[in-house]
PDB file of N, CA and C in Angstrom:
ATOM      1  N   UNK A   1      96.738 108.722  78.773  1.00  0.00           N
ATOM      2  CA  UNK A   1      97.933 108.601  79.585  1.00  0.00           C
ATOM      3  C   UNK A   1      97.774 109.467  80.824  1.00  0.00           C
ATOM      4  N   UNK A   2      97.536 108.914  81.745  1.00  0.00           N
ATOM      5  CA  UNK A   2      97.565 109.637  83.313  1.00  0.00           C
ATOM      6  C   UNK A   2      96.115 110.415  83.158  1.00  0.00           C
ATOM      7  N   UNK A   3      95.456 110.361  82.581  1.00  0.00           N
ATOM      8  CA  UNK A   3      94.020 110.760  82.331  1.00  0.00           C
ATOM      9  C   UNK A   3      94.402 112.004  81.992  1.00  0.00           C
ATOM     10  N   UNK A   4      95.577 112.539  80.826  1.00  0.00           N
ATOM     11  CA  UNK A   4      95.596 113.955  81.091  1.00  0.00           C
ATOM     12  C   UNK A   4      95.072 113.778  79.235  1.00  0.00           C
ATOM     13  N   UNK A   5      94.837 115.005  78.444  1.00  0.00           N
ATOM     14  CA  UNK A   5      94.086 115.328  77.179  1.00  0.00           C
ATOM     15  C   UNK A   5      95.731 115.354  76.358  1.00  0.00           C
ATOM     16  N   UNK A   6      95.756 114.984  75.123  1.00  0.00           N
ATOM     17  CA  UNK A   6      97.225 115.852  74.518  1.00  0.00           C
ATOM     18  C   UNK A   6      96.951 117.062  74.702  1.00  0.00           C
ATOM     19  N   UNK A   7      96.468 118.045  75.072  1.00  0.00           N
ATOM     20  CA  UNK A   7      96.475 119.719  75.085  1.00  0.00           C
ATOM     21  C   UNK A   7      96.999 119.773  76.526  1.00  0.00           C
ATOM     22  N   UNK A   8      96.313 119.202  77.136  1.00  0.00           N
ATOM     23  CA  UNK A   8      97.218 119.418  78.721  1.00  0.00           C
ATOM     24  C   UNK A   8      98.430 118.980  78.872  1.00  0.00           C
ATOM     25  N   UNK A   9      99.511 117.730  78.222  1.00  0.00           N
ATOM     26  CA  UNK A   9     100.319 117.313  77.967  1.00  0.00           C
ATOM     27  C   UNK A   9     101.336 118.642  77.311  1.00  0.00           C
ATOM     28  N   UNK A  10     100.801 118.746  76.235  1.00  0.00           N
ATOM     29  CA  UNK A  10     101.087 119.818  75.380  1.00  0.00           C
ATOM     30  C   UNK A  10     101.682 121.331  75.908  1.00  0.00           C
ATOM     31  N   UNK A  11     100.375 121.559  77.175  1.00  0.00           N
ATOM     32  CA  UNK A  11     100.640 122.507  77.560  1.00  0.00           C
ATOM     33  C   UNK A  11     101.880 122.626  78.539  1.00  0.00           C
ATOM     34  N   UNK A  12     101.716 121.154  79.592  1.00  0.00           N
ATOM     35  CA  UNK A  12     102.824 121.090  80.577  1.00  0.00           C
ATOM     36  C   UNK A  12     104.381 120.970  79.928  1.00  0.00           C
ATOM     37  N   UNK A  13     104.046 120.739  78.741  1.00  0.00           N
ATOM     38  CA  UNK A  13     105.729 120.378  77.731  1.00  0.00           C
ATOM     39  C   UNK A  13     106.221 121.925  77.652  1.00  0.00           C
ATOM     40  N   UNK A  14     105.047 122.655  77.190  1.00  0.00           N
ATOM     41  CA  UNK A  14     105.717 124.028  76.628  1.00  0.00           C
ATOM     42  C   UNK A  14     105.849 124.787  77.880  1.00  0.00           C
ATOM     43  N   UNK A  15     105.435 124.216  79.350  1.00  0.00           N
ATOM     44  CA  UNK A  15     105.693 125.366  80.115  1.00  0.00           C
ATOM     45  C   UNK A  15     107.585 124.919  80.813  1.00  0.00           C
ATOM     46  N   UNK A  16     107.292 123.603  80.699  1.00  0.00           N
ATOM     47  CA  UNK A  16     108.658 123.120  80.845  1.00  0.00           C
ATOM     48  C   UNK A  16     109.826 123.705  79.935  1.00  0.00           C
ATOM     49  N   UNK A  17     109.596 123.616  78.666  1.00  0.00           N
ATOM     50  CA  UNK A  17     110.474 124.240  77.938  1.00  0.00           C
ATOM     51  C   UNK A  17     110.732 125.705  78.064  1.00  0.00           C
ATOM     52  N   UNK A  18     109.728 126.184  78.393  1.00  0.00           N
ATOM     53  CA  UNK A  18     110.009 127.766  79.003  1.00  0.00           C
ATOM     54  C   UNK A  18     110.575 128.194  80.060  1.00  0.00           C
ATOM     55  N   UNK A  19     111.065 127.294  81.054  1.00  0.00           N
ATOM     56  CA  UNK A  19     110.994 127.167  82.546  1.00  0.00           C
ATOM     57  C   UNK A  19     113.044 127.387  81.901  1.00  0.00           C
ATOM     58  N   UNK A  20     113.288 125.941  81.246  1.00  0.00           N
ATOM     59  CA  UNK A  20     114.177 125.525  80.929  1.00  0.00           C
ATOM     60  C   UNK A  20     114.805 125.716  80.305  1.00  0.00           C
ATOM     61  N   UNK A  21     114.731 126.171  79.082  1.00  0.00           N
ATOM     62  CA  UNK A  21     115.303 126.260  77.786  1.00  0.00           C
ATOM     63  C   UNK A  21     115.563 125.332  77.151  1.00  0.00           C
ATOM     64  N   UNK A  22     115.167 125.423  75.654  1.00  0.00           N
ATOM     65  CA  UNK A  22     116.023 124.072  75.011  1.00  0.00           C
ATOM     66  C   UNK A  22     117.172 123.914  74.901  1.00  0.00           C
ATOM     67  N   UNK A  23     117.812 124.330  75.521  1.00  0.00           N
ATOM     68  CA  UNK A  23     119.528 123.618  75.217  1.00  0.00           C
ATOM     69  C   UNK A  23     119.690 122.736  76.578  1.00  0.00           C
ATOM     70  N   UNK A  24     118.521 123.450  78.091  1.00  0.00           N
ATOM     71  CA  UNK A  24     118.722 122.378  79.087  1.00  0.00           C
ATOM     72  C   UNK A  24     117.796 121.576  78.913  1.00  0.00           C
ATOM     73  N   UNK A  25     117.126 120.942  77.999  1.00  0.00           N
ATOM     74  CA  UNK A  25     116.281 120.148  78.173  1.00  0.00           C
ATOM     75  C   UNK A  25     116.563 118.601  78.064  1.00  0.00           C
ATOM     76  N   UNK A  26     117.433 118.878  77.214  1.00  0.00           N
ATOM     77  CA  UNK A  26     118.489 117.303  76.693  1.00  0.00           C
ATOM     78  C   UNK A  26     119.321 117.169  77.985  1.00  0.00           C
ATOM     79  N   UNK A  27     120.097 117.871  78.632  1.00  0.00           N
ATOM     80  CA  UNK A  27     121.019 117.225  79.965  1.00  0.00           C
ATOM     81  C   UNK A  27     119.948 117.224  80.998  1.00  0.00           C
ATOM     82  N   UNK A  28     118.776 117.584  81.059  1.00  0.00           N
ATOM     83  CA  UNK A  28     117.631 116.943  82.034  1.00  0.00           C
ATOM     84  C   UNK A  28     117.104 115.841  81.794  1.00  0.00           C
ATOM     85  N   UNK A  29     116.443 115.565  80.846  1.00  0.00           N
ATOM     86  CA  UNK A  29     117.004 114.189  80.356  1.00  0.00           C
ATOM     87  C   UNK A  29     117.844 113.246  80.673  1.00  0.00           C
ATOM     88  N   UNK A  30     118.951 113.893  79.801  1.00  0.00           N
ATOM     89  CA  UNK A  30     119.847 112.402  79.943  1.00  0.00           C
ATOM     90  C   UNK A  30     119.818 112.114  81.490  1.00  0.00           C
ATOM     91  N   UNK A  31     120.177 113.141  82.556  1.00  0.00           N
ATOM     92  CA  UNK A  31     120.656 112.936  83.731  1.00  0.00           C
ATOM     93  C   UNK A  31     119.635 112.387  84.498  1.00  0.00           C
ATOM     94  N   UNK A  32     118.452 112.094  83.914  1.00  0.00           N
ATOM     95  CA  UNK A  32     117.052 111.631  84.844  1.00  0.00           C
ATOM     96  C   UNK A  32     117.111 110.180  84.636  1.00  0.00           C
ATOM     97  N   UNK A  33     117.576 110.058  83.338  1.00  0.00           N
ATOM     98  CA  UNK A  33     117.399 108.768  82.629  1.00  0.00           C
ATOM     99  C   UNK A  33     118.704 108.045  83.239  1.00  0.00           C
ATOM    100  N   UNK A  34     120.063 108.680  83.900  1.00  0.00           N
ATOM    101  CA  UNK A  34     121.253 108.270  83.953  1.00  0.00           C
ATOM    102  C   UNK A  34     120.539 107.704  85.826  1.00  0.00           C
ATOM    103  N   UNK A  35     119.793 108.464  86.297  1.00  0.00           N
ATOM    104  CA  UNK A  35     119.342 108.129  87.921  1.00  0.00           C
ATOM    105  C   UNK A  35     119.018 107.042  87.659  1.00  0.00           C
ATOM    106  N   UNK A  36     117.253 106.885  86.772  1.00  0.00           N
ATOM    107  CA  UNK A  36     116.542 105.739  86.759  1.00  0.00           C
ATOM    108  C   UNK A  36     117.145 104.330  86.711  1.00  0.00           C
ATOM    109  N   UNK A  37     118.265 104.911  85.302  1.00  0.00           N
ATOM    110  CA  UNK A  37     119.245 103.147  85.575  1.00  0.00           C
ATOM    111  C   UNK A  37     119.901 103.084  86.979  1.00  0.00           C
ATOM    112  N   UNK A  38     120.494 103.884  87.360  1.00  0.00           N
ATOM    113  CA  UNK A  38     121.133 103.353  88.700  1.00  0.00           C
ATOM    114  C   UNK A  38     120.438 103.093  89.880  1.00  0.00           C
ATOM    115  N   UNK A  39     119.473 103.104  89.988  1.00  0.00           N
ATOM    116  CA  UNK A  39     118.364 103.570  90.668  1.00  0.00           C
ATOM    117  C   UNK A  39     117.622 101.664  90.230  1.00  0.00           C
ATOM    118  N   UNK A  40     117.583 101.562  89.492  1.00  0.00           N
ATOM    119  CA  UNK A  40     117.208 100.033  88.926  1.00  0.00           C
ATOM    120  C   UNK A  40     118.391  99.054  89.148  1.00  0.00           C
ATOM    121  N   UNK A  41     119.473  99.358  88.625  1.00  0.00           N
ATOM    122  CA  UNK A  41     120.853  98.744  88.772  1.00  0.00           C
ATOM    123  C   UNK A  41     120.913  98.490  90.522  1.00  0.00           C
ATOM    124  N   UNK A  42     121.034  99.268  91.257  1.00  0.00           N
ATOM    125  CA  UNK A  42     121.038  99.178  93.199  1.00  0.00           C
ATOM    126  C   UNK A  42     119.529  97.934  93.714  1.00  0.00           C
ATOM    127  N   UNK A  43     118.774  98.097  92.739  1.00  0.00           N
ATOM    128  CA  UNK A  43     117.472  97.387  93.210  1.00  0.00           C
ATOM    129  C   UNK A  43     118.135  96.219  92.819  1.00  0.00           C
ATOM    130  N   UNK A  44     118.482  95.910  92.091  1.00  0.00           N
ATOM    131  CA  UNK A  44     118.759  94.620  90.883  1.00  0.00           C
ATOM    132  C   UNK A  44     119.710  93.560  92.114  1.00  0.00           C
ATOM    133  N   UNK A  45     120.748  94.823  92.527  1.00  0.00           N
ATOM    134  CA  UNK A  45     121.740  94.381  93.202  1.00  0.00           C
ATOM    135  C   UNK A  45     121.330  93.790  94.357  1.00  0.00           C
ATOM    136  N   UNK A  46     120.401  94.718  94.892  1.00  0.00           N
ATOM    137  CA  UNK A  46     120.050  94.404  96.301  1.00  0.00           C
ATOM    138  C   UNK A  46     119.161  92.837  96.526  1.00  0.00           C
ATOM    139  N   UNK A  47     118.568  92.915  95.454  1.00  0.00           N
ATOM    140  CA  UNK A  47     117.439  91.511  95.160  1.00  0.00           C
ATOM    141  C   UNK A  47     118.555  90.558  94.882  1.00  0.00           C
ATOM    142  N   UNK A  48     119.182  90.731  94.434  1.00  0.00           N
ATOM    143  CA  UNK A  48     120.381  89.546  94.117  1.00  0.00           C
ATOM    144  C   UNK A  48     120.804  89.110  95.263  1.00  0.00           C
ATOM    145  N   UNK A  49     121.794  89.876  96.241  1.00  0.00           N
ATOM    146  CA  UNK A  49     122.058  89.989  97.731  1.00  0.00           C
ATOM    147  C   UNK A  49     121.273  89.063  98.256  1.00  0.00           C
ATOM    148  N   UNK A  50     120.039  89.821  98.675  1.00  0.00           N
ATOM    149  CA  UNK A  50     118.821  89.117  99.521  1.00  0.00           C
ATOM    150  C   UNK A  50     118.904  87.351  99.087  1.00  0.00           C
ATOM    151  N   UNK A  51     118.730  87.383  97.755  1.00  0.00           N
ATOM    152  CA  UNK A  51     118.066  85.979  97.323  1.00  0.00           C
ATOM    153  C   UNK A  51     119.386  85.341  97.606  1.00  0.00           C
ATOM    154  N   UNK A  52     120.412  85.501  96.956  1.00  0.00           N
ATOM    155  CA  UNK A  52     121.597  84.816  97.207  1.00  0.00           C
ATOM    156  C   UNK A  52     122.300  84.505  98.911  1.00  0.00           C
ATOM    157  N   UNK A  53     122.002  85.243  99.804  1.00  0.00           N
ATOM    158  CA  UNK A  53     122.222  84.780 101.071  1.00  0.00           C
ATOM    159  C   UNK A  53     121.300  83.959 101.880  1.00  0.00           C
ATOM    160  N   UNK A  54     119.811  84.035 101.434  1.00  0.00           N
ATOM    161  CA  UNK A  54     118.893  83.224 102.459  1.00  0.00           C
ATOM    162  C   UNK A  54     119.338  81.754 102.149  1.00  0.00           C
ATOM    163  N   UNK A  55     119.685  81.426 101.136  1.00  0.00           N
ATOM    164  CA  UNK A  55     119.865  80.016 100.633  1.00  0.00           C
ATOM    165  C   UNK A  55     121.116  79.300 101.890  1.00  0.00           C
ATOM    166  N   UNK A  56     122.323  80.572 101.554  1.00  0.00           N
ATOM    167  CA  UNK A  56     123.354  79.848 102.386  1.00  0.00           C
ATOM    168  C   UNK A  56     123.398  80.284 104.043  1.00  0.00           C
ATOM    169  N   UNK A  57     122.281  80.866 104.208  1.00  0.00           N
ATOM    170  CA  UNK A  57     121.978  81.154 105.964  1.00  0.00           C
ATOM    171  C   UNK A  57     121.179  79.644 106.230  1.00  0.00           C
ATOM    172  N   UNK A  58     120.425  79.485 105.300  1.00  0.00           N
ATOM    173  CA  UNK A  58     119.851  78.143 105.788  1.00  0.00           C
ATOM    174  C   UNK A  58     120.344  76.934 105.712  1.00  0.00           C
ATOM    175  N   UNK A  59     121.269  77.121 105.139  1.00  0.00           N
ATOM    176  CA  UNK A  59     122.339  75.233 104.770  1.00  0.00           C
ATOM    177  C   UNK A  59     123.402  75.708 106.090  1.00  0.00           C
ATOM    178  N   UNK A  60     124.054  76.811 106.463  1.00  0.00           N
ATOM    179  CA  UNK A  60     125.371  76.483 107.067  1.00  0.00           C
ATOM    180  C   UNK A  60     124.512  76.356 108.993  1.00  0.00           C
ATOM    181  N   UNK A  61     125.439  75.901 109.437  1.00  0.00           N
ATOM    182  CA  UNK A  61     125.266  75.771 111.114  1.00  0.00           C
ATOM    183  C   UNK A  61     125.101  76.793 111.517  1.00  0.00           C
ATOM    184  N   UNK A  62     124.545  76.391 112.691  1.00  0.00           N
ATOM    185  CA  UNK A  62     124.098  77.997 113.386  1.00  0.00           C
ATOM    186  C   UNK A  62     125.262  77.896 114.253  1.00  0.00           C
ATOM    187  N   UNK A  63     125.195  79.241 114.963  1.00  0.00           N
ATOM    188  CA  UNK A  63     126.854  78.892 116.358  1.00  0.00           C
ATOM    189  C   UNK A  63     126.621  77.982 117.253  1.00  0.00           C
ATOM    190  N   UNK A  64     125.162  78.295 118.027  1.00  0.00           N
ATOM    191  CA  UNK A  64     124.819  77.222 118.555  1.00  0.00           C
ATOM    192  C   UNK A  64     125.530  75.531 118.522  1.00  0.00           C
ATOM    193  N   UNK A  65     125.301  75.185 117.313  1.00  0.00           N
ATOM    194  CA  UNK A  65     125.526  73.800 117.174  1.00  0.00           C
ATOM    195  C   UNK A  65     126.697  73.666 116.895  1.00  0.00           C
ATOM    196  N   UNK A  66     127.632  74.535 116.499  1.00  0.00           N
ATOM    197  CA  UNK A  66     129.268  74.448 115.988  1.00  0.00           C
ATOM    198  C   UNK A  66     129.545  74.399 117.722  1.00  0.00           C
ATOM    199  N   UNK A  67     128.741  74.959 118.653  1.00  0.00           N
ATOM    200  CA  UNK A  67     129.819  75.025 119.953  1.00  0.00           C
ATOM    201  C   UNK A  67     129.026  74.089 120.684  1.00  0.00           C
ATOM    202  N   UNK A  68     128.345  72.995 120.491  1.00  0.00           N
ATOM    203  CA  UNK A  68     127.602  72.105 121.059  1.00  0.00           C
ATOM    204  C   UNK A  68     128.223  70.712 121.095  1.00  0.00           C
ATOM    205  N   UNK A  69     128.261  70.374 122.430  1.00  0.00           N
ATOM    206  CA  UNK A  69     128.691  69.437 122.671  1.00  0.00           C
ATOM    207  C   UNK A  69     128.255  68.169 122.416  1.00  0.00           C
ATOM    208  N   UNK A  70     128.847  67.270 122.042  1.00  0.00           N
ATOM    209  CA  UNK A  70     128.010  65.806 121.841  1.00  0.00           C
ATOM    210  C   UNK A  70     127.612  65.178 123.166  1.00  0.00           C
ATOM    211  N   UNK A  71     126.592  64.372 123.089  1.00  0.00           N
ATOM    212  CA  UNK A  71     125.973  64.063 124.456  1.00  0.00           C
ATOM    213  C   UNK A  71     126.391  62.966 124.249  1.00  0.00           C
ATOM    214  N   UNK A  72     126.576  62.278 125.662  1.00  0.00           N
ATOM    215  CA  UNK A  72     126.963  61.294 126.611  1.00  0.00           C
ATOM    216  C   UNK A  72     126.497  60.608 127.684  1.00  0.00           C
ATOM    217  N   UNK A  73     126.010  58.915 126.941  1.00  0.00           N
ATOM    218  CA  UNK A  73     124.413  58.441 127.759  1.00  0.00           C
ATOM    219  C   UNK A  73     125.149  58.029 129.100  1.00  0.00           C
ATOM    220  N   UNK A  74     124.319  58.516 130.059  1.00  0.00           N
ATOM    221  CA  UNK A  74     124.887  58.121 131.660  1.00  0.00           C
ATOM    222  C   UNK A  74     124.717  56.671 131.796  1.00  0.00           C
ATOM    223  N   UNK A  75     124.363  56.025 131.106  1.00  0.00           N
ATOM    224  CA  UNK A  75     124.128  54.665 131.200  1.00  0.00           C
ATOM    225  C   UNK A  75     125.638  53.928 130.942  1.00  0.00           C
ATOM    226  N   UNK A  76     126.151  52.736 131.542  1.00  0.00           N
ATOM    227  CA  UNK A  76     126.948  52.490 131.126  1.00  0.00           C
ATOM    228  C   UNK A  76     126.666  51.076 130.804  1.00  0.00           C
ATOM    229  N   UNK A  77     127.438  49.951 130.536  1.00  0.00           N
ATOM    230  CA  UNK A  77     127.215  48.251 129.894  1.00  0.00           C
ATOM    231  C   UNK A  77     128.216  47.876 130.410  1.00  0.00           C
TER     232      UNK A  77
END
C-alpha cells in the first residue's frame, strides 16, 4: 500500500496517536470522513448540473433567432 512496509505504516499510526491522543483520534476521523462525503456529494451535484443543462442549451433557441425576422422574397407574381 503506497509502497510503504507495515512497520512504516505502523510507525506513522503511533506517531499520529501521540501527536493526538486517543480520545482525538475518533473526531479526526469522523470529521475527515464527514468532508470526503461532502466533498463527493458537491462533485456529484456539479456533474449533474453540467450534464443536465448542455442537453437543454442545445434544443432551446438562441436570442438570435427568437429576434429574427422572417424574410421576404423581393420578387413579386
Amino acid at each position: 500500500m503506497f509502497g510503504l512496509s507495515p512497520w512504516e505504516l505502523l510507525l506513522i499510526f503511533l506517531a499520529i496517536l501521540l501527536l493526538f491522543g486517543a480520545k482525538r483520534l475518533p473526531e479526526i476521523g469522523s470529521s475527515l470522513g464527514r468532508g470526503i462525503r461532502e466533498f463527493k456529494g458537491s462533485i456529484k451535484e456539479v456533474e449533474g448540473n453540467v450534464r443536465g443543462e448542455l442537453p437543454k442549451e442545445t434544443s432551446a433557441p438562441s436570442a438570435h433567432q427568437e429576434t429574427a425576422q422572417p424574410r421576404t422574397s423581393n420578387t413579386e407574381v
